[in-house]
PDB file of N, CA and C in Angstrom:
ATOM      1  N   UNK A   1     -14.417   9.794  20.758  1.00  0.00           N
ATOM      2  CA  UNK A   1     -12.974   9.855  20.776  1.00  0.00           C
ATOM      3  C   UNK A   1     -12.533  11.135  20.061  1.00  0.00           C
ATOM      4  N   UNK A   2     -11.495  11.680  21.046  1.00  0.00           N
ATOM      5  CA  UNK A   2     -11.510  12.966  20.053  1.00  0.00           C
ATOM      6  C   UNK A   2     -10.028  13.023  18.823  1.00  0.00           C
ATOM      7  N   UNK A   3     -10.449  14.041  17.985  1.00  0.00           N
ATOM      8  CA  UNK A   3      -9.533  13.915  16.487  1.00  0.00           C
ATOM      9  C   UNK A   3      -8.363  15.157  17.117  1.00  0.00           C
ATOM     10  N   UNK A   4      -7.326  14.383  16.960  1.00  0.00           N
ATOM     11  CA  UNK A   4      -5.971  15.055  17.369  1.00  0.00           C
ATOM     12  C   UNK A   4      -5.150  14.619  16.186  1.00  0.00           C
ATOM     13  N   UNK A   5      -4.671  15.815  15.880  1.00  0.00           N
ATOM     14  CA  UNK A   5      -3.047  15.750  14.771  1.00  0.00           C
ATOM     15  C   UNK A   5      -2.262  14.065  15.308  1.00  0.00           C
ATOM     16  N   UNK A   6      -2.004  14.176  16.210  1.00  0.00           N
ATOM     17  CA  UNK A   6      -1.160  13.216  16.774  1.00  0.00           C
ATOM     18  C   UNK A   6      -1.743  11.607  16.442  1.00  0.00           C
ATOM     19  N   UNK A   7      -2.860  11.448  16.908  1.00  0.00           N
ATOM     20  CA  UNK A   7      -3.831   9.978  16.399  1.00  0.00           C
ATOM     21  C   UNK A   7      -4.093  10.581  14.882  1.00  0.00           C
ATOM     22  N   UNK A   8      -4.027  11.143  13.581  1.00  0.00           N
ATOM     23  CA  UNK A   8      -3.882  11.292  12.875  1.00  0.00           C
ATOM     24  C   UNK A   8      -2.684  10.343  12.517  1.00  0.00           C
ATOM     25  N   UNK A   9      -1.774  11.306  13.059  1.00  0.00           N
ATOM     26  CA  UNK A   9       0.168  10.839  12.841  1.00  0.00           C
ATOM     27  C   UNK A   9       0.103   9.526  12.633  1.00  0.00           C
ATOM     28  N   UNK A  10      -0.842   9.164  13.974  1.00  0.00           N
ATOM     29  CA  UNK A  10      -0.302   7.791  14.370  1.00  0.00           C
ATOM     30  C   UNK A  10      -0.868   6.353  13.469  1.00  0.00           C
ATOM     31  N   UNK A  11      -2.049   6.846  13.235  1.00  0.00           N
ATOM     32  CA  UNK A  11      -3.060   5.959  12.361  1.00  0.00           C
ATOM     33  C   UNK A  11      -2.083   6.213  10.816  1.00  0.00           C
ATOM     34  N   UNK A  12      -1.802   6.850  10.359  1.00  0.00           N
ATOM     35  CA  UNK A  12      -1.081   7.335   8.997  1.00  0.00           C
ATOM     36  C   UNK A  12       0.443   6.161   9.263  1.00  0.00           C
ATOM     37  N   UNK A  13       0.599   6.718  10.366  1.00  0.00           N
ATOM     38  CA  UNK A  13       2.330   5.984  10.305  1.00  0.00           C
ATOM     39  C   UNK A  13       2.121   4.272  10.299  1.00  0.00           C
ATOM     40  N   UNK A  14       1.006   4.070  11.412  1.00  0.00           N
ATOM     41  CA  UNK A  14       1.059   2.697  10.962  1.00  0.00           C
ATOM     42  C   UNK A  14       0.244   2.215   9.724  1.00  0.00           C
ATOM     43  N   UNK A  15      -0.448   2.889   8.739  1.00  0.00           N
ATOM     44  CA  UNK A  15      -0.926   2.361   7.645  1.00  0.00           C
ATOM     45  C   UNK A  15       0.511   1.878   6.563  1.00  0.00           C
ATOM     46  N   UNK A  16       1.152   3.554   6.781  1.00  0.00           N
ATOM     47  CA  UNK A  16       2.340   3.712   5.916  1.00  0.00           C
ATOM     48  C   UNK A  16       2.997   2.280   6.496  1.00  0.00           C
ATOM     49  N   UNK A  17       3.089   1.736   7.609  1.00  0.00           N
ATOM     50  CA  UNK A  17       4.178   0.698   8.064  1.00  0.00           C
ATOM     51  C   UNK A  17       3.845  -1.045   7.337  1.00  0.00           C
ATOM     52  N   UNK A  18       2.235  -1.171   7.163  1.00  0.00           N
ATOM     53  CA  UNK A  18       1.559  -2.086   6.855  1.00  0.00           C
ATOM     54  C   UNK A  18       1.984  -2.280   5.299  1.00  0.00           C
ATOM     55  N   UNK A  19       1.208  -1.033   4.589  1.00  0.00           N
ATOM     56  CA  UNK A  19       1.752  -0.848   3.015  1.00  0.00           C
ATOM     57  C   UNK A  19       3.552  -1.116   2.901  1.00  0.00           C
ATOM     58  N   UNK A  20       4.108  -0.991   3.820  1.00  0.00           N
ATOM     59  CA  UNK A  20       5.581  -0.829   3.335  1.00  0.00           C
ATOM     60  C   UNK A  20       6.301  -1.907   3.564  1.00  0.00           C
ATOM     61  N   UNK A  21       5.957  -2.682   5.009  1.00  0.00           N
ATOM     62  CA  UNK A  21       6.485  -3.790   5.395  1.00  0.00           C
ATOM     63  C   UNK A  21       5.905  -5.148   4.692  1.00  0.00           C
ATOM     64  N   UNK A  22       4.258  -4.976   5.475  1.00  0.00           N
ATOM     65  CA  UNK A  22       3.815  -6.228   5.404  1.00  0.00           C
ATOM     66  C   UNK A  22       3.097  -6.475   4.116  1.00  0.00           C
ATOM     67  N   UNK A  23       3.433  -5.732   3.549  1.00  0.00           N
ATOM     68  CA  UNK A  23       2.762  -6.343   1.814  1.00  0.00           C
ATOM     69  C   UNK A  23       4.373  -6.957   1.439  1.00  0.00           C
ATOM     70  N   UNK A  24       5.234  -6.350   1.580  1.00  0.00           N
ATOM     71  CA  UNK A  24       6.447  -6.449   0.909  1.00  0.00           C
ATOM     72  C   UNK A  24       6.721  -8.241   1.204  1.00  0.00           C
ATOM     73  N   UNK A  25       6.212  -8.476   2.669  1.00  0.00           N
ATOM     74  CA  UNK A  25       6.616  -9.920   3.065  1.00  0.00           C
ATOM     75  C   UNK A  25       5.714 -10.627   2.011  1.00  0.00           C
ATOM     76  N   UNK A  26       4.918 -10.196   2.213  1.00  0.00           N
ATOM     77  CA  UNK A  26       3.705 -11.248   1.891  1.00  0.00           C
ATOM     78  C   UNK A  26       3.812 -11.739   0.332  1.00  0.00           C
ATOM     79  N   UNK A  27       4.258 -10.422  -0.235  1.00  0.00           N
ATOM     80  CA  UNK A  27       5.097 -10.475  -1.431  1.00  0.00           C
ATOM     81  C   UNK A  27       5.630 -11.632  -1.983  1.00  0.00           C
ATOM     82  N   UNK A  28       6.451 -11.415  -0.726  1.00  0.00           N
ATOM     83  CA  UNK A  28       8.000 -12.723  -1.073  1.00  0.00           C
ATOM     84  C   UNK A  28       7.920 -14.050  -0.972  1.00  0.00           C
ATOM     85  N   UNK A  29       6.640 -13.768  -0.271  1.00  0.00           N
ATOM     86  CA  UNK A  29       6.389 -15.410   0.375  1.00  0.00           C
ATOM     87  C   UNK A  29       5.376 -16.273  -0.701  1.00  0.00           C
ATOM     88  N   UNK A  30       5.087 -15.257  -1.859  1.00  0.00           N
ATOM     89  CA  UNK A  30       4.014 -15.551  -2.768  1.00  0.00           C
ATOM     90  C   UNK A  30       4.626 -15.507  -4.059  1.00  0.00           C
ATOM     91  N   UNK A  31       6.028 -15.247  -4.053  1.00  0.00           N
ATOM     92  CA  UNK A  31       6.470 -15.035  -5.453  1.00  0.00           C
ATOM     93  C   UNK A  31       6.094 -14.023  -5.938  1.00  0.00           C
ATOM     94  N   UNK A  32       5.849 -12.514  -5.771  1.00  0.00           N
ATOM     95  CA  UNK A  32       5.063 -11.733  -6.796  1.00  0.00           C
ATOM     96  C   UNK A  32       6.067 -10.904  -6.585  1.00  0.00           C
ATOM     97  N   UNK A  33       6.379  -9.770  -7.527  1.00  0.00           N
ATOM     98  CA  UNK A  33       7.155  -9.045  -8.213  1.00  0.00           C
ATOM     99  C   UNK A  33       5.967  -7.682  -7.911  1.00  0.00           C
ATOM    100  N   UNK A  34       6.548  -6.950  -6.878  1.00  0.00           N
ATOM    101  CA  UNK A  34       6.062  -5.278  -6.770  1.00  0.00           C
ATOM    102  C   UNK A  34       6.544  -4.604  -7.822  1.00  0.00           C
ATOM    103  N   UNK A  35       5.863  -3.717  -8.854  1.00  0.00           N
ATOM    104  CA  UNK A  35       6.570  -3.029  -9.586  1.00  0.00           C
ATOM    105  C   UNK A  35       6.409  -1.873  -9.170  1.00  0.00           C
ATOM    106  N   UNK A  36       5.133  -1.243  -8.405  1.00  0.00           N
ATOM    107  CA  UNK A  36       5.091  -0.375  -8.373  1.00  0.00           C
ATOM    108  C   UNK A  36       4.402  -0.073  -6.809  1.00  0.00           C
ATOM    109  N   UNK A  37       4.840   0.650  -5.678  1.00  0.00           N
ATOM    110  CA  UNK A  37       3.887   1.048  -4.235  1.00  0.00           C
ATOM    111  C   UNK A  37       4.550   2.289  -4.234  1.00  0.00           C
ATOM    112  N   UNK A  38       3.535   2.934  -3.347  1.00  0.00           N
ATOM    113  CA  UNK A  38       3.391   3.819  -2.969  1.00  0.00           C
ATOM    114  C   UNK A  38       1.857   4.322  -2.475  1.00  0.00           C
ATOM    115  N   UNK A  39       2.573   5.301  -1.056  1.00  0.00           N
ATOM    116  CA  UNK A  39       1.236   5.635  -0.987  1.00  0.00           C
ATOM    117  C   UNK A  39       0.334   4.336  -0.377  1.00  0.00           C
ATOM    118  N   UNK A  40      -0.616   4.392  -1.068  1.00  0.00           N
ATOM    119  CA  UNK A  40      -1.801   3.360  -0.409  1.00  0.00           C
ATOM    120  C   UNK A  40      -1.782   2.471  -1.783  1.00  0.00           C
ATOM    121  N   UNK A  41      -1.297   2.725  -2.841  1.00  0.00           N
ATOM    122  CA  UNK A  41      -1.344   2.506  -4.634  1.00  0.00           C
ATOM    123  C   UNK A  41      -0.596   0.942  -4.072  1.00  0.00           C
ATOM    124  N   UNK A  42      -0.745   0.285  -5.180  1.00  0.00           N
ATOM    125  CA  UNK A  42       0.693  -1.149  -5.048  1.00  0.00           C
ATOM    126  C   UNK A  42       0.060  -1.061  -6.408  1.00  0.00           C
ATOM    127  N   UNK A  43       0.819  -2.147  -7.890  1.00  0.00           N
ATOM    128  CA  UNK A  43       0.969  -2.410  -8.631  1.00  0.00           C
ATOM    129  C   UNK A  43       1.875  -4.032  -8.458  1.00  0.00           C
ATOM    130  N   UNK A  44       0.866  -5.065  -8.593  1.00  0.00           N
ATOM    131  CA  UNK A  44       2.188  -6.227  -8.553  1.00  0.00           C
ATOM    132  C   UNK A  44       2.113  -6.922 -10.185  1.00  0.00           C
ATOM    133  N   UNK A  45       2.828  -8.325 -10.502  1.00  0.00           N
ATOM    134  CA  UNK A  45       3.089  -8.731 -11.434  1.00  0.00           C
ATOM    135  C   UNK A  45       3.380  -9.873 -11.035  1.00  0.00           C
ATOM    136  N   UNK A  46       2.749 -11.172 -11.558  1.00  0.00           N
ATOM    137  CA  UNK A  46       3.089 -12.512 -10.818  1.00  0.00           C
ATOM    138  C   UNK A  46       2.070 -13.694 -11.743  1.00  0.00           C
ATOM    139  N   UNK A  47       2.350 -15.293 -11.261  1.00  0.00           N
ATOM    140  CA  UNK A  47       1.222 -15.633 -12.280  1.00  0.00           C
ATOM    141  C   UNK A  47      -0.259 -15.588 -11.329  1.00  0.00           C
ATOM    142  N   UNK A  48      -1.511 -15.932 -11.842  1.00  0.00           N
ATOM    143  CA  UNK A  48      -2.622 -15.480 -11.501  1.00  0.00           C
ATOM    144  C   UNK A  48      -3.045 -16.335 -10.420  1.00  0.00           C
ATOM    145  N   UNK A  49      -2.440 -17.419 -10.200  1.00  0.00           N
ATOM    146  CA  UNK A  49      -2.531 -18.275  -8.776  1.00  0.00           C
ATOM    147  C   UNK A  49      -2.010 -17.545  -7.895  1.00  0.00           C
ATOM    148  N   UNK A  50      -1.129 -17.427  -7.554  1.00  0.00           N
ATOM    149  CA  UNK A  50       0.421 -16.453  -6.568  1.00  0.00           C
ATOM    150  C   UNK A  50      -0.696 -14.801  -6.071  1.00  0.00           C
ATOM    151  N   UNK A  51      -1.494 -14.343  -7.439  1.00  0.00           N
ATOM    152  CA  UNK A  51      -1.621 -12.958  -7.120  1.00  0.00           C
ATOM    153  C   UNK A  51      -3.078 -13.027  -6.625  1.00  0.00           C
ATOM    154  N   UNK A  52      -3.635 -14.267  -6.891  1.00  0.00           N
ATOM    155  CA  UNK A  52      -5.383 -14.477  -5.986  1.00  0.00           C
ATOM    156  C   UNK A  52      -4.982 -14.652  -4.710  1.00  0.00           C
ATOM    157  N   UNK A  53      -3.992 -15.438  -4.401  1.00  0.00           N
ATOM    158  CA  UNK A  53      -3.891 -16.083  -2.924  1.00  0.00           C
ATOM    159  C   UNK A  53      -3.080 -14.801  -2.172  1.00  0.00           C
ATOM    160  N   UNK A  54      -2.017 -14.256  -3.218  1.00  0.00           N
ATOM    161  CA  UNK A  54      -1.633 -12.873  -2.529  1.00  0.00           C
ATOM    162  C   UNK A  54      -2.602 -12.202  -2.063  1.00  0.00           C
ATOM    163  N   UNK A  55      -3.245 -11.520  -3.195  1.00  0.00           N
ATOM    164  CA  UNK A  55      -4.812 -10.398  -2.461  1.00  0.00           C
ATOM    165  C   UNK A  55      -5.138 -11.253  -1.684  1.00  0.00           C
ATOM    166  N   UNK A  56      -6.007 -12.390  -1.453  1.00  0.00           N
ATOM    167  CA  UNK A  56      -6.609 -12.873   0.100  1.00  0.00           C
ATOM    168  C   UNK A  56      -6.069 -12.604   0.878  1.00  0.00           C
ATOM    169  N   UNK A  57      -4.767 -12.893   0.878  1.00  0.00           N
ATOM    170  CA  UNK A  57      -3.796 -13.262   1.990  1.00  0.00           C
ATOM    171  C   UNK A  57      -3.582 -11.509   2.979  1.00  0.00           C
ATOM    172  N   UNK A  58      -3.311 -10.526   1.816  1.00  0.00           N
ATOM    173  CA  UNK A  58      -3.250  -8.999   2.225  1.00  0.00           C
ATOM    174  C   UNK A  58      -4.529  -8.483   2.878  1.00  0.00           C
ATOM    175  N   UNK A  59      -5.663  -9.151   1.420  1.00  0.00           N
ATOM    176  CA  UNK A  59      -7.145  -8.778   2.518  1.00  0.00           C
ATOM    177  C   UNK A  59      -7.429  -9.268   3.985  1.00  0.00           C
ATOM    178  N   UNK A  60      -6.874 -10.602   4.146  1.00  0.00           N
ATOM    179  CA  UNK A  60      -7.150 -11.228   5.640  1.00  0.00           C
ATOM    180  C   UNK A  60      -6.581 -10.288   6.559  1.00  0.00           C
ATOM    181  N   UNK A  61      -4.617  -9.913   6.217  1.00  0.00           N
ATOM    182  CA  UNK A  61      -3.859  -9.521   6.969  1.00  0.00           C
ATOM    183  C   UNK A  61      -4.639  -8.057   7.284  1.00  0.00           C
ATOM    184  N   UNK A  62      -4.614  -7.059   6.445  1.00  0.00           N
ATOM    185  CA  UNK A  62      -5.252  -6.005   6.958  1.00  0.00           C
ATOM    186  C   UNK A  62      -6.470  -5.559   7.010  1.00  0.00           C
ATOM    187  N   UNK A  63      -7.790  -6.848   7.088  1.00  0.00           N
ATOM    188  CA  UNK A  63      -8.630  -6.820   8.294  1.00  0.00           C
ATOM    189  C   UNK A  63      -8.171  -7.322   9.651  1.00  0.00           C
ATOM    190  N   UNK A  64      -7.127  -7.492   9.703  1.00  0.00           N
ATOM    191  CA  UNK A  64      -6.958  -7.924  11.224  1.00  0.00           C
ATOM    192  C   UNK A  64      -6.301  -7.311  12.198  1.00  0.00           C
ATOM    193  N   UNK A  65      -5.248  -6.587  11.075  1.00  0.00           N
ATOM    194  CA  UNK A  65      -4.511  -5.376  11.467  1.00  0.00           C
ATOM    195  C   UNK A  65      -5.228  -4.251  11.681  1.00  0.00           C
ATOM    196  N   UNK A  66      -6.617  -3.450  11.325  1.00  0.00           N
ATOM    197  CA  UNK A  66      -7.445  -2.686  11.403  1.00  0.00           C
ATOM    198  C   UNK A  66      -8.542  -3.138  12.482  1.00  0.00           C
ATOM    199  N   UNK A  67      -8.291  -4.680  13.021  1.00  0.00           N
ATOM    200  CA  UNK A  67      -9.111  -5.374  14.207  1.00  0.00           C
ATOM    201  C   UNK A  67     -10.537  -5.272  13.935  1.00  0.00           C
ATOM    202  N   UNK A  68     -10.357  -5.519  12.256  1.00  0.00           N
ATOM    203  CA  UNK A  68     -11.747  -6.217  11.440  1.00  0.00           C
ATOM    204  C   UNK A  68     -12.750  -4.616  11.495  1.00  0.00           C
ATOM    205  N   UNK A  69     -12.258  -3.998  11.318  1.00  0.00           N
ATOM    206  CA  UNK A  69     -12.568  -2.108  11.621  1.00  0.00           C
ATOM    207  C   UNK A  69     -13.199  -1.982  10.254  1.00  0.00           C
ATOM    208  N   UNK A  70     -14.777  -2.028   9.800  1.00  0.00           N
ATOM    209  CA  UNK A  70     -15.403  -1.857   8.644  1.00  0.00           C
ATOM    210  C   UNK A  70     -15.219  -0.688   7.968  1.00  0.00           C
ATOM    211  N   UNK A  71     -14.624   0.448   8.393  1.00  0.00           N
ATOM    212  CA  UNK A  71     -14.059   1.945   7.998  1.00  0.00           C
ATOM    213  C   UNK A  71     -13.457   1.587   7.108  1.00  0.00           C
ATOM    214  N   UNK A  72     -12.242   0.453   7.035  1.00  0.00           N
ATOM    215  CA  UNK A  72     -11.317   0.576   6.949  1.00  0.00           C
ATOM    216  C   UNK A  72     -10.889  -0.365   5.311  1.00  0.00           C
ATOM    217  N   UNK A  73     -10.818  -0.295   4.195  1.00  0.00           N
ATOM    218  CA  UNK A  73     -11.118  -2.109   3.413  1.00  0.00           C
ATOM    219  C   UNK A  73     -10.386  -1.385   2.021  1.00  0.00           C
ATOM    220  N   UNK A  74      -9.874  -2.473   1.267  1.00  0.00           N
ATOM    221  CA  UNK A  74      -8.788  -1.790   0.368  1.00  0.00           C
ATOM    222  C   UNK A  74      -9.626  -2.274  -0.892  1.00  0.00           C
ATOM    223  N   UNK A  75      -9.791  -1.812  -1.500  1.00  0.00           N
ATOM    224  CA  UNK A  75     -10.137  -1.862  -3.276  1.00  0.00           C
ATOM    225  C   UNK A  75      -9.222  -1.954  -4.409  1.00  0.00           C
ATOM    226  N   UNK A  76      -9.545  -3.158  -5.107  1.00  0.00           N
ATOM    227  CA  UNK A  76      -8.686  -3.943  -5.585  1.00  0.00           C
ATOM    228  C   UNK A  76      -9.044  -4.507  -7.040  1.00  0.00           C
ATOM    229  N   UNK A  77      -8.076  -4.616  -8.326  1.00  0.00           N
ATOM    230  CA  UNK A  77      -8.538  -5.019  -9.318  1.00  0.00           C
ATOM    231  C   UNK A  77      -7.184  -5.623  -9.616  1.00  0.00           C
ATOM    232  N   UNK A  78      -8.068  -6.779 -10.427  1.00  0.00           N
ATOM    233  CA  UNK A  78      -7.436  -8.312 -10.802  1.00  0.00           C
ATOM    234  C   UNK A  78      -7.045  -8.497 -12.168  1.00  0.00           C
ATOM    235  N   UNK A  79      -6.350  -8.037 -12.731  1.00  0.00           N
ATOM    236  CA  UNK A  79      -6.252  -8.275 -14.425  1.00  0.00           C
ATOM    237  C   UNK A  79      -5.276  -9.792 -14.822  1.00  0.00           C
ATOM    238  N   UNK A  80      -5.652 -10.689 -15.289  1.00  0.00           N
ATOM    239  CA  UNK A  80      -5.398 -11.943 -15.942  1.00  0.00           C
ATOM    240  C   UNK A  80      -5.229 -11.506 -18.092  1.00  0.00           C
ATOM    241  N   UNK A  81      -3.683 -11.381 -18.025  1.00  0.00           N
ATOM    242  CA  UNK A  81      -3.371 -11.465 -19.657  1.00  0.00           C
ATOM    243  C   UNK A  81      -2.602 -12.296 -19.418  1.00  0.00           C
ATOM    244  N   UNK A  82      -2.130 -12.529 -20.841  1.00  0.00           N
ATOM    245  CA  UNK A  82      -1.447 -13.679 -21.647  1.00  0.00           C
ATOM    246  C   UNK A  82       0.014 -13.568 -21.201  1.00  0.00           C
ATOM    247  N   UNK A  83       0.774 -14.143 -21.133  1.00  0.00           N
ATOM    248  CA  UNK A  83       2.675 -14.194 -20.414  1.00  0.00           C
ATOM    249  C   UNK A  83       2.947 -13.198 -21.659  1.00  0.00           C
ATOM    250  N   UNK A  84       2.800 -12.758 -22.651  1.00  0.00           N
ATOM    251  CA  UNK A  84       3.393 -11.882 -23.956  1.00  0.00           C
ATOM    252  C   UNK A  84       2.787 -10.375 -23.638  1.00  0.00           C
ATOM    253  N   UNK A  85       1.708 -10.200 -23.332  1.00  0.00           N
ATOM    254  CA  UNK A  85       0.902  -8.839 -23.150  1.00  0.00           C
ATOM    255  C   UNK A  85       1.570  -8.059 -22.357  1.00  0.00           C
ATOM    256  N   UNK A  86       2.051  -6.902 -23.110  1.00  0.00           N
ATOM    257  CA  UNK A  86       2.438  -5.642 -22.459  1.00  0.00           C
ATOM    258  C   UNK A  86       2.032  -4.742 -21.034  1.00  0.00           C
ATOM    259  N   UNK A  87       3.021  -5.041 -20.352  1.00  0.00           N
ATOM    260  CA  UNK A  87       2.893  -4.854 -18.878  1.00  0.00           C
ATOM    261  C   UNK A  87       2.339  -3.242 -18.865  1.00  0.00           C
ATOM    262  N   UNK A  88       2.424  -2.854 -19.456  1.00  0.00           N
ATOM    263  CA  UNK A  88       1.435  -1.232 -19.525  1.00  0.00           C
ATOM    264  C   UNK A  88       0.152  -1.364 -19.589  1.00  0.00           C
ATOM    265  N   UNK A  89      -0.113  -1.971 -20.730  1.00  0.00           N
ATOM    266  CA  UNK A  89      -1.396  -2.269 -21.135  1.00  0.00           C
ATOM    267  C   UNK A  89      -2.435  -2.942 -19.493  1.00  0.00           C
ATOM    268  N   UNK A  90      -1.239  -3.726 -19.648  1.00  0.00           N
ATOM    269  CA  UNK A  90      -2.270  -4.789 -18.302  1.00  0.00           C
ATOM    270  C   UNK A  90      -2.149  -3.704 -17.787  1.00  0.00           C
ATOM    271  N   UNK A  91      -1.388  -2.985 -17.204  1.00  0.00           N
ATOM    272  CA  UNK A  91      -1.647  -1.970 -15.734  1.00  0.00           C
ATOM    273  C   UNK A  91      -2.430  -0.610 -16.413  1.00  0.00           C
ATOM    274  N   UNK A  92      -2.771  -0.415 -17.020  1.00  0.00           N
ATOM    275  CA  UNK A  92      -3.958   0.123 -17.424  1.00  0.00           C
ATOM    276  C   UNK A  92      -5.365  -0.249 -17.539  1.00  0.00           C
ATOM    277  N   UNK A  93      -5.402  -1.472 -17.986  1.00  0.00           N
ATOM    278  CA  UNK A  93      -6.837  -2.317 -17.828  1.00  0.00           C
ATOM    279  C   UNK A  93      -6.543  -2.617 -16.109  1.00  0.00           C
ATOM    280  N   UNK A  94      -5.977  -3.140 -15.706  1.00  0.00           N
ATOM    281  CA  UNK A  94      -5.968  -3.360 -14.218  1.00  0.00           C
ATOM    282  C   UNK A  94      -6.618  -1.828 -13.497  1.00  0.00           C
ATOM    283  N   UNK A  95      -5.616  -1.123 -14.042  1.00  0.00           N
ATOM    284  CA  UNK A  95      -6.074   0.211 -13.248  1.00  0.00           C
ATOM    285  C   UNK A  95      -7.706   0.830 -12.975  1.00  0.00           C
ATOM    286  N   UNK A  96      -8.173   0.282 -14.634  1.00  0.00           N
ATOM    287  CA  UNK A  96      -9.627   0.764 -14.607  1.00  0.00           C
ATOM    288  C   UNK A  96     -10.632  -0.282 -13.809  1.00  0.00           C
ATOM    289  N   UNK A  97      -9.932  -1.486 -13.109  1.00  0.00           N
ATOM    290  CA  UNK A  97     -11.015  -2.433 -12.935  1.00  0.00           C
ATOM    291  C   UNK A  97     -10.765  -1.717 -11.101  1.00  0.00           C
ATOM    292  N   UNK A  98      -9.992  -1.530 -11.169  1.00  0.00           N
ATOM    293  CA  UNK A  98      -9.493  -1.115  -9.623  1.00  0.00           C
ATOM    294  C   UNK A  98     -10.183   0.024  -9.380  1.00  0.00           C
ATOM    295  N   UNK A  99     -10.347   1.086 -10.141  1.00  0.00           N
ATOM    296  CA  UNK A  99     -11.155   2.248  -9.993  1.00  0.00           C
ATOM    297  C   UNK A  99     -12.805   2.133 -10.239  1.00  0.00           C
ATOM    298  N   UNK A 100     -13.340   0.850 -10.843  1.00  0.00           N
ATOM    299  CA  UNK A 100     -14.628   0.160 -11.027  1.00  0.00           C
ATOM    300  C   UNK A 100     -15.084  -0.222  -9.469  1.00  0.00           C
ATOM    301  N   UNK A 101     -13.839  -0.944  -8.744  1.00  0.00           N
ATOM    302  CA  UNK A 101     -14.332  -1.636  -7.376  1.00  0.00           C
ATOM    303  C   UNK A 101     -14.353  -0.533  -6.816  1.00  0.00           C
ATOM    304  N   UNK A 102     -14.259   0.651  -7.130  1.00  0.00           N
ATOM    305  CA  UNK A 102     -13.782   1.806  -5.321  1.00  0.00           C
ATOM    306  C   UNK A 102     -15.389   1.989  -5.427  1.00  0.00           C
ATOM    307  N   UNK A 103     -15.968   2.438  -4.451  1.00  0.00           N
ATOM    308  CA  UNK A 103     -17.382   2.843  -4.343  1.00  0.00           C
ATOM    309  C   UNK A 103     -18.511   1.479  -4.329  1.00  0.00           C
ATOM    310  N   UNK A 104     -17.571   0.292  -5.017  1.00  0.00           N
ATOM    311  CA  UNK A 104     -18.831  -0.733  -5.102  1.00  0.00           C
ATOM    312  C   UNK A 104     -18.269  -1.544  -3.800  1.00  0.00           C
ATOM    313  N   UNK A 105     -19.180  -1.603  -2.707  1.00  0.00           N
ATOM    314  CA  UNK A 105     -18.739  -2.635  -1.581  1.00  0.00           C
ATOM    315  C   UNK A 105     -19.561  -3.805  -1.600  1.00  0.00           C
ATOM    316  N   UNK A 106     -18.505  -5.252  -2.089  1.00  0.00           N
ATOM    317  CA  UNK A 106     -19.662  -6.188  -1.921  1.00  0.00           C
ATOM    318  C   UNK A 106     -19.073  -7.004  -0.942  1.00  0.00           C
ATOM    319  N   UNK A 107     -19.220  -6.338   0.756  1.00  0.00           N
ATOM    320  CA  UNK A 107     -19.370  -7.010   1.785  1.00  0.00           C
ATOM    321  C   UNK A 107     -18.407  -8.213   1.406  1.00  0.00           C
ATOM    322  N   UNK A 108     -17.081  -7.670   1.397  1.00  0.00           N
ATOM    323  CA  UNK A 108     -15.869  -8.901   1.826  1.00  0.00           C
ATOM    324  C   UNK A 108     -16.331  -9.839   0.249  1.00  0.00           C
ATOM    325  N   UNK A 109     -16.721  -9.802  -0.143  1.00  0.00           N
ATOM    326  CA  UNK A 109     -16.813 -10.674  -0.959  1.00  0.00           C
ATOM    327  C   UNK A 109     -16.683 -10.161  -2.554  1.00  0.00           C
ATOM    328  N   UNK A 110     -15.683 -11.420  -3.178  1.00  0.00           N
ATOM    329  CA  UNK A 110     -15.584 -10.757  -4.818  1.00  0.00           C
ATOM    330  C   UNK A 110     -16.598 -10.839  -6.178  1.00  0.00           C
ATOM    331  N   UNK A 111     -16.365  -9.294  -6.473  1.00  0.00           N
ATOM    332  CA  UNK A 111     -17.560  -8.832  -7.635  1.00  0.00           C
ATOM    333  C   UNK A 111     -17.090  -8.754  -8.726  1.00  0.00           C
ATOM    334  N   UNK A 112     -17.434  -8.598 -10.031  1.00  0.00           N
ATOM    335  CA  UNK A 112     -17.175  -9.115 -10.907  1.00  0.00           C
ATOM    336  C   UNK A 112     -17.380  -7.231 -11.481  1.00  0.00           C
ATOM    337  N   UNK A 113     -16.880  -6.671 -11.721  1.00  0.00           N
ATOM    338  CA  UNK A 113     -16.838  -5.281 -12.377  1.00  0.00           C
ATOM    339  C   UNK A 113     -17.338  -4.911 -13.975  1.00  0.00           C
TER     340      UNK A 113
END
């Protein structure tokens, strides 16, 4: 298949549409509080039931949207603090567990970092 600007465009626009729309639903439907997207980045805030079943729910949706396309798989870190712990803090420890999973693929299935 050949690489054209245009299937570039097009693969980009609908990622951008997935990240923008369909997390946002999935969001709402889970109770979780986006603080922060962009980009391919998200940052949410929610309790730790709401934000496990969220990530599944995003991982299912965009393997299916990518038509289960192994190229394609989002890397993801899970931080669980206390209802008092400083929402910086967590998104800093979150951040580093998220940058722990990039490079480690354990085949659809969750690893412990």
């Amino acid at each position: 298949m050949a690489k054209t600007i245009s299937r570039f465009a097009t693969l980009s626009r609908s990622m951008n549409n997935f990240f923008l729309w369909c997390i946002n639903y999935i969001a709402e439907e889970h109770n979780i509080y986006i603080t922060y997207s962009g980009g391919d980045d998200l940052f949410a805030v929610g309790n730790w039931k709401d934000l496990i079943d969220f990530s599944i729910e995003i991982h299912n949706k965009f393997s299916k949207f990518t038509c289960f396309n192994d190229i394609f798989h989002i890397s993801a870190g899970i931080g669980v603090f206390r209802p008092n712990y400083p929402i910086r803090h967590g998104a800093e420890a979150t951040g580093e567990l998220e940058s722990l999973s990039k490079g480690k693929w354990f085949d659809n299935k969750v690893g412990k970092a």
